[in-house]
Protein backbone atom coordinates (compact mmCIF):
# COMPACT_ATOMS: atom_id res chain seq x y z
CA UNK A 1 1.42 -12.72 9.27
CA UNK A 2 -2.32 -12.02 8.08
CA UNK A 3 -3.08 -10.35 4.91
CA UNK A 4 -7.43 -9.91 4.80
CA UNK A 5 -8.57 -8.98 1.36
CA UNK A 6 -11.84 -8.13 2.22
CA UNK A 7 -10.86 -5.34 4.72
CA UNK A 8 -7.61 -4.69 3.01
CA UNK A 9 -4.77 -4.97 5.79
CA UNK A 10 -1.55 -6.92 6.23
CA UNK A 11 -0.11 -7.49 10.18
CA UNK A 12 2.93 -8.04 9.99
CA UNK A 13 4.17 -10.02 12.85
CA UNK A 14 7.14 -8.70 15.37
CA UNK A 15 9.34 -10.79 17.54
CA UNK A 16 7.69 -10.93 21.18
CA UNK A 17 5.06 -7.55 21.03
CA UNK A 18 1.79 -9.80 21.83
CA UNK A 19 1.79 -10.41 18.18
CA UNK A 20 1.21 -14.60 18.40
CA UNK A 21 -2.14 -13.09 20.68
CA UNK A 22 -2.81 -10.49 17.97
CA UNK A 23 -2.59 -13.03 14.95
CA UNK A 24 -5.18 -15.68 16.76
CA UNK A 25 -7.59 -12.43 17.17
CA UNK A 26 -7.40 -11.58 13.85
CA UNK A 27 -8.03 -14.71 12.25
CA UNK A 28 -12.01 -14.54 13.19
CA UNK A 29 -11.96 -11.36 10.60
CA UNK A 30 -10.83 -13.74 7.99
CA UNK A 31 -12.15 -15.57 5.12
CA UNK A 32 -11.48 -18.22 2.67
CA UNK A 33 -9.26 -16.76 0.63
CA UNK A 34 -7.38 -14.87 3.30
CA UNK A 35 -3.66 -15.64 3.97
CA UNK A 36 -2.93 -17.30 7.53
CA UNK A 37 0.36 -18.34 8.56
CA UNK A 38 1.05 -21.31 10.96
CA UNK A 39 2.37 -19.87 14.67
CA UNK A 40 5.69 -21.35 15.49
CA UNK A 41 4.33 -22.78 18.82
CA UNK A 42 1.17 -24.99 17.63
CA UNK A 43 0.33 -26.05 21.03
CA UNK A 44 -0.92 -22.19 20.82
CA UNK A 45 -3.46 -23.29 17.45
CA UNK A 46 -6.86 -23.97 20.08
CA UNK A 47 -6.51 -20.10 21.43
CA UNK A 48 -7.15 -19.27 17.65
CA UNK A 49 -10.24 -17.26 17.33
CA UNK A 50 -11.02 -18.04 13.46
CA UNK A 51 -10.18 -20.08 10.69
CA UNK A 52 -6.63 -21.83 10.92
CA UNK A 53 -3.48 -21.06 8.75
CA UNK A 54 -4.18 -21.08 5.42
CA UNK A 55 -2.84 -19.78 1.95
CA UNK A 56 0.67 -19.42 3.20
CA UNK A 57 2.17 -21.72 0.88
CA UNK A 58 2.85 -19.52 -2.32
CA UNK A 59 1.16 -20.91 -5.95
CA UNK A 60 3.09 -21.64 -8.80
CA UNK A 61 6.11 -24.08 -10.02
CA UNK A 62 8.70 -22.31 -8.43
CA UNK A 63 8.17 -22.14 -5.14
CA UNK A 64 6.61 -25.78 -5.58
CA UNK A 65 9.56 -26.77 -6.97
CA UNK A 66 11.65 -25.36 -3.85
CA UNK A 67 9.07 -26.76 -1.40
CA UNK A 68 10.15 -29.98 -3.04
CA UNK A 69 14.01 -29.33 -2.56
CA UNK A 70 13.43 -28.23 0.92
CA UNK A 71 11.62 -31.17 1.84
CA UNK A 72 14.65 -33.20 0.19
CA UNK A 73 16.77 -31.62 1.93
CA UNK A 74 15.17 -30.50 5.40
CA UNK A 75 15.56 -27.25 4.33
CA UNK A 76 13.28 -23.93 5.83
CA UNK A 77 10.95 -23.39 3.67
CA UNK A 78 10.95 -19.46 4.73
CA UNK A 79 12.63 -18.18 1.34
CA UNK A 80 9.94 -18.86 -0.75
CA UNK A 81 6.75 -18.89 1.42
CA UNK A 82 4.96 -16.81 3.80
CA UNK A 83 5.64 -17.08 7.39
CA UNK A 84 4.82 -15.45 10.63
CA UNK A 85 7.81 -12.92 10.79
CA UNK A 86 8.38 -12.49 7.33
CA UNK A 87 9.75 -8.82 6.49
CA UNK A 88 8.35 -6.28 4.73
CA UNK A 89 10.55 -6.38 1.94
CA UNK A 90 10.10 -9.98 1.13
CA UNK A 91 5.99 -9.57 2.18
CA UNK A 92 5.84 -7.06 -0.69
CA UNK A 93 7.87 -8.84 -3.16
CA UNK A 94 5.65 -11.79 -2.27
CA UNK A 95 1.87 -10.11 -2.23
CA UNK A 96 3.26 -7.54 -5.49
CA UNK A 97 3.51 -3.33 -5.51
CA UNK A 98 -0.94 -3.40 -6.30
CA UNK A 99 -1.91 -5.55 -2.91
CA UNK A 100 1.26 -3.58 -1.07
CA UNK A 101 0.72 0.45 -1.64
CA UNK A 102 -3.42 -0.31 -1.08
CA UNK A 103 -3.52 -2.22 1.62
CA UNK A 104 -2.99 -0.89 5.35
CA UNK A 105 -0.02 -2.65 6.54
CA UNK A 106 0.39 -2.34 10.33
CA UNK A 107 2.49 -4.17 13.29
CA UNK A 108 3.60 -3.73 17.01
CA UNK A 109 6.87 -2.40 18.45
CA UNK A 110 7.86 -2.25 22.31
CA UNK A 111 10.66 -0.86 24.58
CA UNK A 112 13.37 -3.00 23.76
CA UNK A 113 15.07 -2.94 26.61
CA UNK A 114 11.51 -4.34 28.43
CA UNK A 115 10.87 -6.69 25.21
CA UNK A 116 14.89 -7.92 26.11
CA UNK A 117 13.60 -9.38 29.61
CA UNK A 118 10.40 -10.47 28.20
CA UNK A 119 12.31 -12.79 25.71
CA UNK A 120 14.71 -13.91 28.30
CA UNK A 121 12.41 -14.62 30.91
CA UNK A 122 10.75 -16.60 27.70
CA UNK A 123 13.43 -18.44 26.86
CA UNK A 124 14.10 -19.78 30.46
CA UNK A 125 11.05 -21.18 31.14
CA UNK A 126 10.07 -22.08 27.70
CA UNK A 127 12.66 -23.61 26.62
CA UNK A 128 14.04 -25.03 30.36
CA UNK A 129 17.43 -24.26 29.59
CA UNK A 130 19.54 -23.64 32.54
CA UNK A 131 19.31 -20.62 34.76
CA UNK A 132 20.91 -17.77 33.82
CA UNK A 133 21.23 -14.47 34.29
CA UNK A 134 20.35 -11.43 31.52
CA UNK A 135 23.90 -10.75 31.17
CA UNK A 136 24.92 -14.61 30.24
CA UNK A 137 21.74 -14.36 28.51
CA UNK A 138 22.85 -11.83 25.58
CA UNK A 139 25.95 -13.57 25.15
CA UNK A 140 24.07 -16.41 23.45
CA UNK A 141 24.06 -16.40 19.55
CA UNK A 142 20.03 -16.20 19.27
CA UNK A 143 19.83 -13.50 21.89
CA UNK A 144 19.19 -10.86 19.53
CA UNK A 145 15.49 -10.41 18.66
CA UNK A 146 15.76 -7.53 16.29
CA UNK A 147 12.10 -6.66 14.42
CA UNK A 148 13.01 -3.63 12.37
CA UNK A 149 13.24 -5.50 9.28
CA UNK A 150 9.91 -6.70 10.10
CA UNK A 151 8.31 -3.35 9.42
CA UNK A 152 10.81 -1.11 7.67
CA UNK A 153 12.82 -0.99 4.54
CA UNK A 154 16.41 0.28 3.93
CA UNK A 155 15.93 1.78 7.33
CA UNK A 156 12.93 3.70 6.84
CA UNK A 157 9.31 2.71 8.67
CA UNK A 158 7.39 0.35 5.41
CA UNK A 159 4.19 0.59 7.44
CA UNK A 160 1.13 2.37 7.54
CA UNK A 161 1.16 2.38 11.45
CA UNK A 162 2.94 1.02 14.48
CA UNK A 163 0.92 -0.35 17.27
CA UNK A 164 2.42 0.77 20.75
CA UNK A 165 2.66 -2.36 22.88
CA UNK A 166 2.39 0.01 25.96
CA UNK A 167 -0.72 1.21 24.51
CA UNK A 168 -1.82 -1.94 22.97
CA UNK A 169 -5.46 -2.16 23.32
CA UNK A 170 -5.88 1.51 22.35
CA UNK A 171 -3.99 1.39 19.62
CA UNK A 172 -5.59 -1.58 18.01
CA UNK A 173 -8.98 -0.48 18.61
CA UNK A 174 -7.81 2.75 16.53
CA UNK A 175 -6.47 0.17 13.83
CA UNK A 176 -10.18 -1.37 13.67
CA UNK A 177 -11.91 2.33 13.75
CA UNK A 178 -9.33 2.86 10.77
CA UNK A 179 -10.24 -0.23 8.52
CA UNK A 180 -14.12 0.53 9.59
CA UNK A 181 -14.76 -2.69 10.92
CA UNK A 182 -17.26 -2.89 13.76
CA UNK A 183 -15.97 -5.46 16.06
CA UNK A 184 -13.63 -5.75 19.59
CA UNK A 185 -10.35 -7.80 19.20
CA UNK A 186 -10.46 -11.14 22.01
CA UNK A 187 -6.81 -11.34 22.89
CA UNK A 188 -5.96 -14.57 24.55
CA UNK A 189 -3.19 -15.10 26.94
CA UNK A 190 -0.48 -17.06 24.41
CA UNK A 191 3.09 -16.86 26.10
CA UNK A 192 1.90 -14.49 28.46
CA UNK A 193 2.66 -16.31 31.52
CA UNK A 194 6.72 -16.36 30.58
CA UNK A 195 6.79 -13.01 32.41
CA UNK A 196 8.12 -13.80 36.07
CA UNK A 197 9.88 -9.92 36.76
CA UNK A 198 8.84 -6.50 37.60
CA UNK A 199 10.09 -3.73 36.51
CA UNK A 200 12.65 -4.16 32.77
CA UNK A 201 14.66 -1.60 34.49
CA UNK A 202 16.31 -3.61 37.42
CA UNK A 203 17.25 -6.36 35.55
CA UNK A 204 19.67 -4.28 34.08
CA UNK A 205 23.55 -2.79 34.52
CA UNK A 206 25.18 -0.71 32.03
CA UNK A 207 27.31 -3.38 30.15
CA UNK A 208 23.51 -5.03 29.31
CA UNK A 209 22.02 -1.56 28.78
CA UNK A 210 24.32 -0.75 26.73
CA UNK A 211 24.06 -4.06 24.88
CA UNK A 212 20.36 -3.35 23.70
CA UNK A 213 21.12 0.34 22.61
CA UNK A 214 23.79 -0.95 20.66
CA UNK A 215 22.00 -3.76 19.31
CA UNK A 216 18.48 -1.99 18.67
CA UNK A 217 19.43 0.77 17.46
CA UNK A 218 17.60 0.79 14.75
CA UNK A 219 14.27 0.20 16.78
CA UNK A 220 15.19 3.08 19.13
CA UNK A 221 16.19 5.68 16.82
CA UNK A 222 12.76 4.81 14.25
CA UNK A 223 10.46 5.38 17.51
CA UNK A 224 12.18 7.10 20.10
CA UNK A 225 12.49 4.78 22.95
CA UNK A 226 14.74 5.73 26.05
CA UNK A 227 15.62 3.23 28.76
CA UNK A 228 14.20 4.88 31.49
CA UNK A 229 11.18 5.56 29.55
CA UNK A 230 9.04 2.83 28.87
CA UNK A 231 6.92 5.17 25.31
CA UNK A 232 7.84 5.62 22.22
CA UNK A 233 8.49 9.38 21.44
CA UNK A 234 8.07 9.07 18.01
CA UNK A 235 4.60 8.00 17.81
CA UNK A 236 1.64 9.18 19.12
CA UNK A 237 -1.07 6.64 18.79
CA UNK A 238 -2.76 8.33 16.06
CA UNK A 239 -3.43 6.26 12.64
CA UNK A 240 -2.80 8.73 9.50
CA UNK A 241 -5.96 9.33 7.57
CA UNK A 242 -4.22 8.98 4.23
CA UNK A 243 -2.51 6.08 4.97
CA UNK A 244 -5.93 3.82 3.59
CA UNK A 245 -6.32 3.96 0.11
CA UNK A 246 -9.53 4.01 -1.70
């Protein structure tokens, strides 16, 4: 997660969309008092374009005091600070309604049935747990990578726009245009070189497909995706106008 406050955007960070790539980018727009949460995978902190996390741990004696419990305890500290997939209902409890409804909150959704083999192929290598295939992959209890919650409330889209992985250079390039800021995002290469598959769509049989309709259902019916179609019906690229406010 990112939240700039002098351009006035929150990223909001989805589950395997480029978005750990996307979050070291952004962090050379950033300043001081800018809010910067730590990646989950630090050995990825030197690809960071800009100023490290930062600001993440929430003020004030309540959330001090839980820091305190959590550290007690070896609790996650996730229910009362910012993190890098926090969702959008908890980012705009957090920031409050004012910082919310003015900034321009964006993030990144992909095929899920594509973003499926990307996180397995992940998990495999990263990981080095045994060999297996996608099928005995989904059986396992952290197989499911949902992101809706990430950007949408009570089932409805809580952003201002939704960056198209397929289309992800465009797309954030049109997110820059948007804010007015004059500048070309550096992606680096963080986790990129889990990928060891073609095509999403042979990995698959129709117990597994069926397993990420089921599962992502949420995902598919907010943007349209199909299986055999790797875009997102439901949006089109274009950033809304109105969505920035003054």
């Amino acid at each position: 997660m990112i939240v700039s406050h002098r351009h006035r955007f929150i990223f909001l960070k989805t589950k395997k969309t480029a978005g750990t790539s996307i979050e070291l980018a952004l962090s050379a727009l950033c300043d001081r008092d800018d809010i910067i949460t730590p990646l989950a995978q630090p050995e990825d902190e030197p690809l960071r374009r800009g100023l490290a996390p930062q600001n993440w741990r929430r003020p004030g004696l309540v959330p001090a005091a839980y820091r305190g419990m959590a550290e007690l305890f070896n609790l996650s500290r996730k229910v009362f600070d910012f993190h890098e997939h926090i969702k959008a209902e908890k980012a705009r409890r957090f920031l409050g309604e004012r910082v919310w409804n003015s900034y321009f909150k964006f993030a990144v959704e992909r095929n899920p049935w594509d973003r499926q083999v990307s996180y397995w192929q992940f998990k495999m290598r990263k990981i080095g747990a045994k060999p297996m295939t996608l099928a005995e992959f989904l059986q396992m209890d952290y197989a499911n990578l949902s992101s809706a919650d990430i950007y949408a409330i009570d089932g409805a889209i809580a952003v201002d726009y939704l960056v198209r992985y397929e289309h992800l250079g465009a797309d954030l390039a049109a997110v820059l245009e948007h804010l007015g800021i004059d500048a070309r995002l550096d992606l680096p290469n963080a986790k990129g070189e889990y990928r060891r598959v073609g095509d999403y769509r042979d990995q698959y049989d129709g117990a597994t497909r069926d397993w990420v309709a089921r599962t992502y259902a949420t995902e598919i019916a907010l943007c349209g995706y199909r299986f055999d179609d790797p875009e997102p019906r439901k949006l089109d690229g274009k950033v809304r106008r109105s969505s920035l406010a003054a």
